[in-house]
N, C-alpha and C. Protein backbone atom coordinates (compact mmCIF):
# COMPACT_ATOMS: atom_id res chain seq x y z
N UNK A 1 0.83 -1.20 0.00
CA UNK A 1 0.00 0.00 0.00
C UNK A 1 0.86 1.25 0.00
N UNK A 2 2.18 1.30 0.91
CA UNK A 2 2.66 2.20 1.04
C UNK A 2 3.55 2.82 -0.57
N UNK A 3 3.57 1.87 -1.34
CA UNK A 3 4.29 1.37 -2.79
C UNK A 3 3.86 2.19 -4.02
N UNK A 4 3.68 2.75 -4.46
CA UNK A 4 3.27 3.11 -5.75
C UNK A 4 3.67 2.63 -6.97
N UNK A 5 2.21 2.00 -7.49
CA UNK A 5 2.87 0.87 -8.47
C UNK A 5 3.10 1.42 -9.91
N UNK A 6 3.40 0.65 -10.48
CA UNK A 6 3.71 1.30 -11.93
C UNK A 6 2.95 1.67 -13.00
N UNK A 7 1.79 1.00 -12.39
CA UNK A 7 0.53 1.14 -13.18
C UNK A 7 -0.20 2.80 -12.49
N UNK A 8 0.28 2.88 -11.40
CA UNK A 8 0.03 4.03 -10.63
C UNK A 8 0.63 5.63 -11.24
N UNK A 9 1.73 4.69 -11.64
CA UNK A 9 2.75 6.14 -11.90
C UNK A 9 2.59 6.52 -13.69
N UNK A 10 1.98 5.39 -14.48
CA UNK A 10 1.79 5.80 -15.80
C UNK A 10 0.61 6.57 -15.52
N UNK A 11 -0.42 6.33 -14.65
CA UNK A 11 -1.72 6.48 -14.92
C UNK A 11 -1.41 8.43 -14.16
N UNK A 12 -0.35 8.51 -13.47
CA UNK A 12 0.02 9.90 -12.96
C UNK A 12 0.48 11.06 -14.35
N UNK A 13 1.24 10.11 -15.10
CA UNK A 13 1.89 10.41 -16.01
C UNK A 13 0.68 11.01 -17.12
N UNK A 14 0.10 10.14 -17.36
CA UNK A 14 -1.24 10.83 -18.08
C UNK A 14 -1.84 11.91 -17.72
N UNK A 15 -1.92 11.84 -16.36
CA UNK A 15 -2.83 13.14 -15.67
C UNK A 15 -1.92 14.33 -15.91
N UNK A 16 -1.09 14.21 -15.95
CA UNK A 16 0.11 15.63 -15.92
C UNK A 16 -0.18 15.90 -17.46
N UNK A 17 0.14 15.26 -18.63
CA UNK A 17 -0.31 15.51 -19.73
C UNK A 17 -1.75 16.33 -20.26
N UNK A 18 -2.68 15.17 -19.37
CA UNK A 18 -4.15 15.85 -19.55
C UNK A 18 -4.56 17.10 -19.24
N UNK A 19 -3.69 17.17 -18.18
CA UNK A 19 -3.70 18.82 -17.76
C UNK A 19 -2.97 20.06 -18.57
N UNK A 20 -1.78 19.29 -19.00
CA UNK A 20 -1.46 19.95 -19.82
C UNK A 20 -2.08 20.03 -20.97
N UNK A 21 -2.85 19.18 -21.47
CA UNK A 21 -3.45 19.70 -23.00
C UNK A 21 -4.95 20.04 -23.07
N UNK A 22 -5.45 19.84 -21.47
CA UNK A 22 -6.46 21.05 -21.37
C UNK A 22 -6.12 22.20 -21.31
N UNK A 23 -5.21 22.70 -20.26
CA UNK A 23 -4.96 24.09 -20.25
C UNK A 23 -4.65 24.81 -21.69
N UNK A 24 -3.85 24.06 -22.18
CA UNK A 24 -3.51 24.90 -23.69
C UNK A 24 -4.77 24.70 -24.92
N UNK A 25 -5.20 23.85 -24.72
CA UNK A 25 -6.47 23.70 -25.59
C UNK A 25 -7.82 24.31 -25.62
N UNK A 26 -7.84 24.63 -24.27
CA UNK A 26 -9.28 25.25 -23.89
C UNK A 26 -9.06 26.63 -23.62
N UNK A 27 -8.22 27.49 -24.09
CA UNK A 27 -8.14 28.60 -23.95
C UNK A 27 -9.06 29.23 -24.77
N UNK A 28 -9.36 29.10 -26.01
CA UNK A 28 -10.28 29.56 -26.59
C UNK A 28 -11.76 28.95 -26.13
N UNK A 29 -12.04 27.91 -25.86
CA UNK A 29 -13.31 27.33 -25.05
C UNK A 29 -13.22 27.50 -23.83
N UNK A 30 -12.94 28.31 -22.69
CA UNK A 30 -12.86 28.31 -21.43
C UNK A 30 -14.33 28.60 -20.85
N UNK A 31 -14.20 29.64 -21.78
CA UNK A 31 -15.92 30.62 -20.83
C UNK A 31 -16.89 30.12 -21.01
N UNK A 32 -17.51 28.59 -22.03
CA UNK A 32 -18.11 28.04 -22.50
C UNK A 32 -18.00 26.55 -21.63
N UNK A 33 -16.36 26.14 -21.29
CA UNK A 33 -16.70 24.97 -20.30
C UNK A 33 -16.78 25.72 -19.08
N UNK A 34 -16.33 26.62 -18.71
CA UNK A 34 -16.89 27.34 -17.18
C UNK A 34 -18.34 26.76 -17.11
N UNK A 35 -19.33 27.79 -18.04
CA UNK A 35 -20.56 27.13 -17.56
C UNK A 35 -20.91 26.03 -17.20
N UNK A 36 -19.96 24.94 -18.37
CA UNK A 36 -20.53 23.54 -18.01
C UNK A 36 -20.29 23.20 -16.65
N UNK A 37 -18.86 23.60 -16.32
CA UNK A 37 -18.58 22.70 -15.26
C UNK A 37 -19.52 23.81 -13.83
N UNK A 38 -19.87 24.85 -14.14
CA UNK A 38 -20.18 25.83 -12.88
C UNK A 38 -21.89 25.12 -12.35
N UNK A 39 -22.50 24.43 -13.78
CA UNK A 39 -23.58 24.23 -13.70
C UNK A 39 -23.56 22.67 -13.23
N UNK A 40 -22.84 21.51 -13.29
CA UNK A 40 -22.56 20.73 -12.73
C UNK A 40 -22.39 20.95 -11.31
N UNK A 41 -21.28 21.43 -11.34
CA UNK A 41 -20.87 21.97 -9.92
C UNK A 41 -21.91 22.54 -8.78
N UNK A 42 -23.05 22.82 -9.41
CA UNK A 42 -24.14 23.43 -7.90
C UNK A 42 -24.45 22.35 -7.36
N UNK A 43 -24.72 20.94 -7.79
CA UNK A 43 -25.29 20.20 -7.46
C UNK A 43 -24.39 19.61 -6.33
N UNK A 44 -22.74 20.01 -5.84
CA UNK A 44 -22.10 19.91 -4.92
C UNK A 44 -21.96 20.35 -3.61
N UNK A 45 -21.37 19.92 -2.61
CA UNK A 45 -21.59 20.82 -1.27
C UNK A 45 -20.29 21.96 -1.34
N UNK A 46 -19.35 21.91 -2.00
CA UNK A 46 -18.39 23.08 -2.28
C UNK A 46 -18.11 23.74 -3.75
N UNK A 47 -19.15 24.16 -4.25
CA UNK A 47 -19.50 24.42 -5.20
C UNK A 47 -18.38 25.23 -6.32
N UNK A 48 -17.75 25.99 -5.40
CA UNK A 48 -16.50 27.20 -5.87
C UNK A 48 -15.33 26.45 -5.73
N UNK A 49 -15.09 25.62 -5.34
CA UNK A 49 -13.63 24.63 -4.97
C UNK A 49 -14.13 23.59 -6.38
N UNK A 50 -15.32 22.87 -6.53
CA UNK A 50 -15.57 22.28 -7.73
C UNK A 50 -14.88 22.78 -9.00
N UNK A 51 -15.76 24.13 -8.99
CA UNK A 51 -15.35 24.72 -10.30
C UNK A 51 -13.74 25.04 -10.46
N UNK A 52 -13.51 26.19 -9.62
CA UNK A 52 -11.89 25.84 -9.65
C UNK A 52 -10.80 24.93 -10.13
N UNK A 53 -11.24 23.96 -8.88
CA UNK A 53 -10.55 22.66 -9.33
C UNK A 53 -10.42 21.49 -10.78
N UNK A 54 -11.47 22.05 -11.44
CA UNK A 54 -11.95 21.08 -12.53
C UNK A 54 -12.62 22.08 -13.84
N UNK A 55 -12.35 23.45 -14.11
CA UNK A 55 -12.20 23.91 -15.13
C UNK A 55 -11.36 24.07 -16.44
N UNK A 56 -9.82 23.47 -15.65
CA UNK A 56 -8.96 23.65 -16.59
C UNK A 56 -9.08 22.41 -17.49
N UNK A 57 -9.53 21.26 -16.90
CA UNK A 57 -9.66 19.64 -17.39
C UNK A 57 -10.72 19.76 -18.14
N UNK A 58 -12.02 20.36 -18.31
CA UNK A 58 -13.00 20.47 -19.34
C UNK A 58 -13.17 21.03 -20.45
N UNK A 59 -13.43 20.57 -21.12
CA UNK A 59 -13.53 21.18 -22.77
C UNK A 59 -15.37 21.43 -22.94
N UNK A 60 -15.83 22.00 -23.97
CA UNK A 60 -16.97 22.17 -24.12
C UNK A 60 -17.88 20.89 -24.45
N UNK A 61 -17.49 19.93 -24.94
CA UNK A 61 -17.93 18.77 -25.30
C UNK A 61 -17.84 17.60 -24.43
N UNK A 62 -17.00 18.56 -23.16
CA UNK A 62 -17.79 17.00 -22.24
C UNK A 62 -18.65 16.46 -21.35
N UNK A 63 -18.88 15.54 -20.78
CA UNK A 63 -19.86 14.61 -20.65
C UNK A 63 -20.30 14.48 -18.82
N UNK A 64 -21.09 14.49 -18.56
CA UNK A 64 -21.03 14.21 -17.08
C UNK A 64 -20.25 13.49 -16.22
N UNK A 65 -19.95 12.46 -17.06
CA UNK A 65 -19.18 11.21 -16.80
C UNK A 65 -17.78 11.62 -16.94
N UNK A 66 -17.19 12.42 -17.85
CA UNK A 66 -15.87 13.13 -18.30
C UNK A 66 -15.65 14.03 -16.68
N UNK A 67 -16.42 14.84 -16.21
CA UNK A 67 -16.26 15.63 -15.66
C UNK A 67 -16.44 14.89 -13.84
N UNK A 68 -17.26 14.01 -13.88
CA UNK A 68 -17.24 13.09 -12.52
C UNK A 68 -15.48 12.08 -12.55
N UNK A 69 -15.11 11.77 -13.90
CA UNK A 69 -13.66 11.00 -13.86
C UNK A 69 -12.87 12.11 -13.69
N UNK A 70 -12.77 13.64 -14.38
CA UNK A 70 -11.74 14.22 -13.40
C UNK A 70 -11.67 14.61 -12.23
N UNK A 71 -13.07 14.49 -11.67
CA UNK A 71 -13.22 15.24 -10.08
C UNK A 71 -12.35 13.55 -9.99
N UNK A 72 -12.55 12.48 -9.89
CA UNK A 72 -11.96 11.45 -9.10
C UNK A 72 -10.39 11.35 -9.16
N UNK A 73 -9.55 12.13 -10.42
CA UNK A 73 -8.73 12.30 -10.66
C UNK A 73 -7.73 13.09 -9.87
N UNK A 74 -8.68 14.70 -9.93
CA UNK A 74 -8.65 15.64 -8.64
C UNK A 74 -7.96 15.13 -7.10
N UNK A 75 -9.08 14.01 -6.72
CA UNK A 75 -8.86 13.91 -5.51
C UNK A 75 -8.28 12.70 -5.65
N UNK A 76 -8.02 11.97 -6.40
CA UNK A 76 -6.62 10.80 -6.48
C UNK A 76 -5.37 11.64 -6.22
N UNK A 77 -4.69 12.68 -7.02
CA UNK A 77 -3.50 13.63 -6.64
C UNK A 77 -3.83 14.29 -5.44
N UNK A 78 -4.71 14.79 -5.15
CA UNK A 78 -4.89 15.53 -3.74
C UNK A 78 -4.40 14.30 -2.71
N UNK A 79 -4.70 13.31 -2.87
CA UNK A 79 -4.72 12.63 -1.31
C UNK A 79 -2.87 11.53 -1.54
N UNK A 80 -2.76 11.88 -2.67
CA UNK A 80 -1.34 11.11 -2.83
C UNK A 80 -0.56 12.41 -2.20
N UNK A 81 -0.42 13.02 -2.48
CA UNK A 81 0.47 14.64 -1.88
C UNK A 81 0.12 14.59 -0.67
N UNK A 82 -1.21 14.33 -0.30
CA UNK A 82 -1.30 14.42 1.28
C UNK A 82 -0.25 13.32 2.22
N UNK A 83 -0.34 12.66 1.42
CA UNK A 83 -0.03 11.34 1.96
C UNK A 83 1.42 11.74 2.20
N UNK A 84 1.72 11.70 1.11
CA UNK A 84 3.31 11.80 1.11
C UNK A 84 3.88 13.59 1.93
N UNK A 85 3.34 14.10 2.41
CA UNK A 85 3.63 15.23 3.57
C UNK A 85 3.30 14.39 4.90
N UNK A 86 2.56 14.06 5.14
CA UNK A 86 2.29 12.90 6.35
C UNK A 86 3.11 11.76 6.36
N UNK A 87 3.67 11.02 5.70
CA UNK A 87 4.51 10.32 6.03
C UNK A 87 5.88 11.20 6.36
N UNK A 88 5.92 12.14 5.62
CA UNK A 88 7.33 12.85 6.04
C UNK A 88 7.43 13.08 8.00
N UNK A 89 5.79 13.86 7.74
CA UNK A 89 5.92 14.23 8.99
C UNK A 89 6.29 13.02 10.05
N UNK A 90 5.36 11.85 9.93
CA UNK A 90 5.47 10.25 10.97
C UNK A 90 7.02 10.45 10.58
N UNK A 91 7.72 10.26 10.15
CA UNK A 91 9.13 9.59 9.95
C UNK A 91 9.96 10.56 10.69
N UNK A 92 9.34 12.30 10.58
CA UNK A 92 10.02 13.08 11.56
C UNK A 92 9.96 12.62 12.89
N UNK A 93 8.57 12.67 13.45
CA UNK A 93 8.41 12.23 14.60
C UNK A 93 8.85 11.24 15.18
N UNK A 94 8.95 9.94 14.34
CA UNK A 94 9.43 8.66 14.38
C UNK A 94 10.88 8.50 14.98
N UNK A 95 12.03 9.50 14.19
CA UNK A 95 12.68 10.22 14.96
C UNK A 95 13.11 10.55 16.34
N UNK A 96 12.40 11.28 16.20
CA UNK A 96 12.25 12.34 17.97
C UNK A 96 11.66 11.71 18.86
N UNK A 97 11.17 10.47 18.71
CA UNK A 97 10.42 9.57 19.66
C UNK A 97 9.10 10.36 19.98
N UNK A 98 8.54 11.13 19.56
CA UNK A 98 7.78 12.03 20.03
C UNK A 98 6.10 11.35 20.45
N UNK A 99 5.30 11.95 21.24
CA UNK A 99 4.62 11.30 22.09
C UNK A 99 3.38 11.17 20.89
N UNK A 100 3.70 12.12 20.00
CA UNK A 100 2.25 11.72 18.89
C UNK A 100 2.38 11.16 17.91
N UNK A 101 3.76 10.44 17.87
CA UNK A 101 3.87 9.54 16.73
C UNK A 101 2.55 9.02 16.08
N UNK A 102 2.48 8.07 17.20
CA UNK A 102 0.97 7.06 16.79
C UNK A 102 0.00 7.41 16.29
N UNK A 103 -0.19 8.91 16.65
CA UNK A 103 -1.73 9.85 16.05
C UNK A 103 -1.42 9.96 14.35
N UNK A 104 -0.13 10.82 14.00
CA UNK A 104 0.08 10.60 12.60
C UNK A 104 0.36 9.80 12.28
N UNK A 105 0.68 8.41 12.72
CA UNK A 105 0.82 7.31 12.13
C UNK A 105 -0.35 6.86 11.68
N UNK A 106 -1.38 6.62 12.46
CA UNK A 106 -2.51 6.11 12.13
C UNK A 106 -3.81 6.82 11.09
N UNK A 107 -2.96 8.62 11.05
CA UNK A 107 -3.99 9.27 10.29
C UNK A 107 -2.92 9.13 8.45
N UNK A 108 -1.67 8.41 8.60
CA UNK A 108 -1.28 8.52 7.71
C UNK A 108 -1.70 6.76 6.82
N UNK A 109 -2.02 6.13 7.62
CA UNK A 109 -2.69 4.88 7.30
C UNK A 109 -4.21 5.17 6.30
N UNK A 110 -4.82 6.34 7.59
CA UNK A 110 -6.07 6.34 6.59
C UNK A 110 -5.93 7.22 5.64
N UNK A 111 -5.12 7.67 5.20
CA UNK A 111 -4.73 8.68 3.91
C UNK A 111 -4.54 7.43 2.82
N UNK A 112 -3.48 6.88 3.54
CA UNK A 112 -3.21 5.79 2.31
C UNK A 112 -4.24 4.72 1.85
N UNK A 113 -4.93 4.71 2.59
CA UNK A 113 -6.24 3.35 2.33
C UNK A 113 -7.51 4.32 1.23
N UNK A 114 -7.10 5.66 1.88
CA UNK A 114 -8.26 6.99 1.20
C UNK A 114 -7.23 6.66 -0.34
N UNK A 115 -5.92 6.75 -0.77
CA UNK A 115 -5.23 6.65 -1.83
C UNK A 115 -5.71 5.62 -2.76
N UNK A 116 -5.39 4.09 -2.02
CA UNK A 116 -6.23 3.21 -2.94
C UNK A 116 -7.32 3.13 -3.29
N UNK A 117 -8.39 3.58 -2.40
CA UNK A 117 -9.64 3.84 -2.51
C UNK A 117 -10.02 4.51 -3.85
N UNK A 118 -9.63 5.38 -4.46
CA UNK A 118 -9.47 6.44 -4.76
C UNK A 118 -9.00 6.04 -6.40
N UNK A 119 -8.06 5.08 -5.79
CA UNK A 119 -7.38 4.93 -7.26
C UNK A 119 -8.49 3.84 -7.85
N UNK A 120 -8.46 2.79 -7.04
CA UNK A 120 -9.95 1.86 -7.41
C UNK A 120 -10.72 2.28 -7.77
N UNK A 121 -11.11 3.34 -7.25
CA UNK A 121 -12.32 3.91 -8.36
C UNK A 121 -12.38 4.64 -10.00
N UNK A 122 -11.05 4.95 -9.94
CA UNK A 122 -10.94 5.61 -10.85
C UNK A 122 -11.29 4.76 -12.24
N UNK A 123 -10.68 3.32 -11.53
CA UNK A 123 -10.38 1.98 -12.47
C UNK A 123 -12.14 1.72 -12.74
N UNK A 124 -12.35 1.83 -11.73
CA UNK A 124 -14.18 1.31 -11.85
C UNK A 124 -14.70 1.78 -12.80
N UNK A 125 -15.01 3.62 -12.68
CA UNK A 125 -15.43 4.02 -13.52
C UNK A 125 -14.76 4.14 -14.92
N UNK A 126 -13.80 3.52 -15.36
CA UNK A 126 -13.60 2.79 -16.37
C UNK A 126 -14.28 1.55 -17.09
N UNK A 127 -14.51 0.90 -15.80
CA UNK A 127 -15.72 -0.18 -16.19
C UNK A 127 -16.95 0.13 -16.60
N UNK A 128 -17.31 1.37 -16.09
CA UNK A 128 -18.68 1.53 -16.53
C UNK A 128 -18.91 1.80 -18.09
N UNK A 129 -17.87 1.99 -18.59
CA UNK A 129 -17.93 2.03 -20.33
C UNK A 129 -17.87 0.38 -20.94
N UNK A 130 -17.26 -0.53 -20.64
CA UNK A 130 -16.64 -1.62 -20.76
C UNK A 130 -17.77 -3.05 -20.80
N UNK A 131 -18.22 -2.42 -19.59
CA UNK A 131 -19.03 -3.80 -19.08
C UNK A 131 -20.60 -3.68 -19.50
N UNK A 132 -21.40 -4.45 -19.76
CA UNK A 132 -22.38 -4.74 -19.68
C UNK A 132 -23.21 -3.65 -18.72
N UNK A 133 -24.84 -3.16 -19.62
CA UNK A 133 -25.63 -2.67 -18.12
C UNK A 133 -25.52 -3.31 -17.23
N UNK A 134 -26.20 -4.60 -17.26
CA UNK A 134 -26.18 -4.87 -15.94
C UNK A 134 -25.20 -5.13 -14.68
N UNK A 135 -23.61 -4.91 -15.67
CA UNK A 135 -23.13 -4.77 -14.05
C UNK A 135 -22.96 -3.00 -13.57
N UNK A 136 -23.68 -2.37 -13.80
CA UNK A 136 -23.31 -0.58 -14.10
C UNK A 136 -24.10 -0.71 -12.63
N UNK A 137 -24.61 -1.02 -12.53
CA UNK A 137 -25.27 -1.08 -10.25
C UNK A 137 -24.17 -1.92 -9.93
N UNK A 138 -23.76 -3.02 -9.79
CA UNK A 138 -22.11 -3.03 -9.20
C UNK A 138 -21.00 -2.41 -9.10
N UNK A 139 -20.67 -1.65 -10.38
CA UNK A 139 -19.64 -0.66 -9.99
C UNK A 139 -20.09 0.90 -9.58
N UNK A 140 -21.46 1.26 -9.54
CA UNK A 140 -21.74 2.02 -8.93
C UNK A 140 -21.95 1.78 -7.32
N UNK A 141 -22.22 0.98 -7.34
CA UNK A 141 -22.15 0.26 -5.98
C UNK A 141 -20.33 0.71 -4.81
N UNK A 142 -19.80 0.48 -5.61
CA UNK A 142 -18.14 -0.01 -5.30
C UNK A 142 -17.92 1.55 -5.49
N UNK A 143 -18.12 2.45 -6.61
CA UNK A 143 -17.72 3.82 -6.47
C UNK A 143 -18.29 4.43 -5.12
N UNK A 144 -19.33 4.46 -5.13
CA UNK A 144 -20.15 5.15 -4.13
C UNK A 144 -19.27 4.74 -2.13
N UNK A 145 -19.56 3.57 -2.19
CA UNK A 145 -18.93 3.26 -1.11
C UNK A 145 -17.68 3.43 -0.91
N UNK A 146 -16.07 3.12 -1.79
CA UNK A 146 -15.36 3.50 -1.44
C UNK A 146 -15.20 4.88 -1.27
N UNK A 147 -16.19 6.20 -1.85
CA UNK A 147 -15.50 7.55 -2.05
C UNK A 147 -16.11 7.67 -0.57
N UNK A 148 -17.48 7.21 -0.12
CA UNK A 148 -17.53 7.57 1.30
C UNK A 148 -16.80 7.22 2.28
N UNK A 149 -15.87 5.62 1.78
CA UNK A 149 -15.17 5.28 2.77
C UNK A 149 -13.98 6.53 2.88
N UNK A 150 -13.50 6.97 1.94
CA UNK A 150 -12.78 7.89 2.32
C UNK A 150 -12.94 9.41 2.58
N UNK A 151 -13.88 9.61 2.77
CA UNK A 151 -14.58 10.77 3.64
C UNK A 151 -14.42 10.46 5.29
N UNK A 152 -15.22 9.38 5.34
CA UNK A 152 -14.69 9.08 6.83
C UNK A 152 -13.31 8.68 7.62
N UNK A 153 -12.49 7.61 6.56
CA UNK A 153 -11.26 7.96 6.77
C UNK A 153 -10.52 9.36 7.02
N UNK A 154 -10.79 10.69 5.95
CA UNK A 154 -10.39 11.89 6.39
C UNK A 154 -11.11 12.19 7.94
N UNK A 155 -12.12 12.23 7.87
CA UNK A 155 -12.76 13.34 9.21
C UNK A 155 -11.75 11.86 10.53
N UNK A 156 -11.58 11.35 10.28
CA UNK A 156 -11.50 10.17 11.42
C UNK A 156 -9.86 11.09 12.02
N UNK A 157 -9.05 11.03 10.91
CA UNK A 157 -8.14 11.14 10.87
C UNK A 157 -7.87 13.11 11.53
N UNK A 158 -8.35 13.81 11.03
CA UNK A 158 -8.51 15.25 11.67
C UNK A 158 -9.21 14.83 13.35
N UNK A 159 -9.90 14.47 13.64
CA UNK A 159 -10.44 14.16 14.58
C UNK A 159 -9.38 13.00 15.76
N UNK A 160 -8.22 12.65 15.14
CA UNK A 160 -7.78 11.88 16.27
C UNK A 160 -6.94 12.96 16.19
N UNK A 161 -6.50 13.81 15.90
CA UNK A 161 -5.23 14.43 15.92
C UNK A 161 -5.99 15.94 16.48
N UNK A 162 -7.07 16.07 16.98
CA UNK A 162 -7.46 17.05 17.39
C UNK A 162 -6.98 17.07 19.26
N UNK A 163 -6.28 16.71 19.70
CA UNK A 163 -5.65 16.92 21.12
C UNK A 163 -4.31 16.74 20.92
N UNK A 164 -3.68 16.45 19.56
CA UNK A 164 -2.39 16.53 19.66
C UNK A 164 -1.58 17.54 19.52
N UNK A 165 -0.19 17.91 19.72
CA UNK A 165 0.70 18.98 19.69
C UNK A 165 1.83 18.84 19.02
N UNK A 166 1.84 17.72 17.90
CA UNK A 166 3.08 17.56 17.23
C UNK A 166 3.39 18.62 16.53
N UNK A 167 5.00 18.45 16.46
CA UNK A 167 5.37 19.59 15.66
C UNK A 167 4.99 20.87 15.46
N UNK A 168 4.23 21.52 16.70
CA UNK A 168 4.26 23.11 17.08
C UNK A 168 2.47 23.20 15.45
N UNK A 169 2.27 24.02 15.95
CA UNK A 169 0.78 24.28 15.67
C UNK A 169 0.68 24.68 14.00
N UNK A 170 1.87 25.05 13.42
CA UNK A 170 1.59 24.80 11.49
C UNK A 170 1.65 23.50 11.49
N UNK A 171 2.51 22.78 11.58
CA UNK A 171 2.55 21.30 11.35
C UNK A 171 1.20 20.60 11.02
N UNK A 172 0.19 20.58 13.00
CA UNK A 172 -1.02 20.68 12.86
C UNK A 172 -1.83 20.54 11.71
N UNK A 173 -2.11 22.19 11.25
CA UNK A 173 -2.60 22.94 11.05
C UNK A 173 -2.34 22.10 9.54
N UNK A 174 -1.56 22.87 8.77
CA UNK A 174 -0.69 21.80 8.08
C UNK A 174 -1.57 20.59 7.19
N UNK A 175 -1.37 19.88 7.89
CA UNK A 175 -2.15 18.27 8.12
C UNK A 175 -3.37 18.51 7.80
N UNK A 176 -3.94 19.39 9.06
CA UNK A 176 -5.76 19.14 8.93
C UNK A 176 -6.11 20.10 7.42
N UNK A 177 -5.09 20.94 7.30
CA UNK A 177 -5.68 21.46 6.15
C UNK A 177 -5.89 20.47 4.72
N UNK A 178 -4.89 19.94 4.51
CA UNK A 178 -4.01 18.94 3.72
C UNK A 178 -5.60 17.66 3.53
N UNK A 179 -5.69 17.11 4.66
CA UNK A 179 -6.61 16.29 4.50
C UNK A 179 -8.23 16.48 4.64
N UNK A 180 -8.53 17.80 4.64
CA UNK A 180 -9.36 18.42 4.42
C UNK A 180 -9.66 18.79 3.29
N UNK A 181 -8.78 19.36 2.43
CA UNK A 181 -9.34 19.43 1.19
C UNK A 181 -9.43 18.07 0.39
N UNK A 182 -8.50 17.16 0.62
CA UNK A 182 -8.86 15.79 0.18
C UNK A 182 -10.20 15.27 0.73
N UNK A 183 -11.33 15.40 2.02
CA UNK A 183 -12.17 15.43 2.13
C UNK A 183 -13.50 15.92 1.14
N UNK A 184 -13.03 17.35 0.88
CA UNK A 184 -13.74 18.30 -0.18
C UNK A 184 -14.10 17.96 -1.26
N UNK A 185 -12.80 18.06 -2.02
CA UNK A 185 -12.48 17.39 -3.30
C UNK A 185 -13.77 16.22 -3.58
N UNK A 186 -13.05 15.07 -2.55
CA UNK A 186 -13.61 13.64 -2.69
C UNK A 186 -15.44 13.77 -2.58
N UNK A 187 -15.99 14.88 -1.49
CA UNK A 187 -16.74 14.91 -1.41
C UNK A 187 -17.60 15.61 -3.00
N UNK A 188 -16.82 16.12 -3.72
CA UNK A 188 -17.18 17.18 -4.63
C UNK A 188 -17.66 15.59 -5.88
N UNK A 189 -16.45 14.89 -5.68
CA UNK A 189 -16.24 13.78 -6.96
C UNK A 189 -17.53 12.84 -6.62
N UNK A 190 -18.05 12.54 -5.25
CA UNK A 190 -19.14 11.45 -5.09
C UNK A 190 -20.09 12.37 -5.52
N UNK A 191 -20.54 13.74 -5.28
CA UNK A 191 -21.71 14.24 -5.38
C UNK A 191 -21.90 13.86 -7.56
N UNK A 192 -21.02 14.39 -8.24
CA UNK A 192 -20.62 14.41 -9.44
C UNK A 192 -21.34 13.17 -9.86
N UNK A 193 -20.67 11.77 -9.44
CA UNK A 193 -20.57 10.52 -10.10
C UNK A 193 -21.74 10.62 -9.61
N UNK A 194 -22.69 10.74 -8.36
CA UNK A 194 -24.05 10.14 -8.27
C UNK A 194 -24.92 10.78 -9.17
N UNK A 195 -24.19 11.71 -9.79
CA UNK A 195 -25.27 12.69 -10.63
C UNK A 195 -25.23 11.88 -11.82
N UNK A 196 -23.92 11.74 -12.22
CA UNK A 196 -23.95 11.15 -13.82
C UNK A 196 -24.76 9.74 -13.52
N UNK A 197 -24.41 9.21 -12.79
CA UNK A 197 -25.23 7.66 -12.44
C UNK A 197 -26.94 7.92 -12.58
N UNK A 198 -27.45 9.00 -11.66
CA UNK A 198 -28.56 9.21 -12.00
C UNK A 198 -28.84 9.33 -13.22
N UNK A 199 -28.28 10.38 -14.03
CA UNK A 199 -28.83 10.65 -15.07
C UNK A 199 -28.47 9.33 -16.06
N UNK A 200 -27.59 8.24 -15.69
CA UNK A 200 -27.62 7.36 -16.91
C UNK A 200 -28.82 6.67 -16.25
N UNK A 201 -29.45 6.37 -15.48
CA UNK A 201 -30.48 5.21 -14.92
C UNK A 201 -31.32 6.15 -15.85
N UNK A 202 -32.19 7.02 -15.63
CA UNK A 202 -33.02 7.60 -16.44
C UNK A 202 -32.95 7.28 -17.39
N UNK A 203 -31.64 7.76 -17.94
CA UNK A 203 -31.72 7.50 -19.52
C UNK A 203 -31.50 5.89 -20.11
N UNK A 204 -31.70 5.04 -19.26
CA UNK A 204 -31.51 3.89 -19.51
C UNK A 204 -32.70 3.01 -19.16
N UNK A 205 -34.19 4.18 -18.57
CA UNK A 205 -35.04 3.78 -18.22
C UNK A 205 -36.05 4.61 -18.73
């Protein structure tokens, strides 16, 4: 888990590209995917962090489903960066023998389980092009649950570390911010995918 596999690091490798050939591509379509994605985006609980986050990745021609795979994308890099500042920090502490090791140890566990989570899904909703309707309620099934599992993994993780004092109060601070917006994000990407899911049941009914 702690490993990043190779299939991990091509699939990183793409994302850096994709970004890059949205940003340069959609310069002339920007103000046109704004809307799309601004009008998607209400249907979220952080509506302005949505858009932000996921304007530069849209073009005018895409799809609900386009725009629910980059929010999952979003918060796949958000929670790998988290991760990897939290382990720095455990390994500091680890160090110093320090009395809160265990707190970031264990909130750096659920970062990483939030990582695979995260990445699994990404793979899923790949399936949903691939496979048969009828398994499209199984991997909606499997999206839905892991993105909540890692919602609660975040709040779990801010929440044990709420009486601790490692590393003087940015450190903290730091952290909860760090895995907070990986909260956001993730929360932004489930609201997304349940939308496109809805709207394919409809349209498939």
């Amino acid at each position: 888990m702690e490993k990043i596999t190779l299939s991990l690091i091509l699939f990183l490798f793409n994302i850096s590209i994709f970004a890059f050939v949205g940003a340069v591509e959609g310069a002339n379509t920007q103000p046109r995917a704004n809307k799309f994605v601004e009008s998607q985006c209400r249907r979220t609980r952080y509506p302005k962090l949505c858009t932000t986050s996921l304007s530069n990745y849209i073009t005018t021609t895409s799809e609900p489903q386009e725009l629910a795979h980059a929010a999952l994308k979003v918060s796949l890099v958000k929670a790998i960066y988290t991760r990897a500042y939290v382990k720095n920090v455990c390994k500091q502490l680890e160090k110093t023998k320090a009395k809160d090791y265990q707190a970031v140890k264990d909130c750096l566990g659920q970062i990483s389980d939030g990582v695979s989570l995260l990445f699994n899904s990404v793979e899923e909703l790949h399936h949903l092009n691939l496979d048969k309707e009828s398994e499209f309620v199984w991997h909606r099934s499997n999206v839905q649950t892991w993105l909540s599992t890692v919602l609660t993994d975040a709040f779990t993780c801010m929440d044990g570390m709420s009486n601790y004092k490692f590393g003087g109060y940015k450190v903290k601070a730091t952290i909860k911010a760090k895995v907070l917006n990986v909260a956001q994000v993730t929360s932004n990407a489930l609201a997304l995918f349940n939308g496109y899911a809805l709207r394919h049941k409809v349209s498939h009914h």
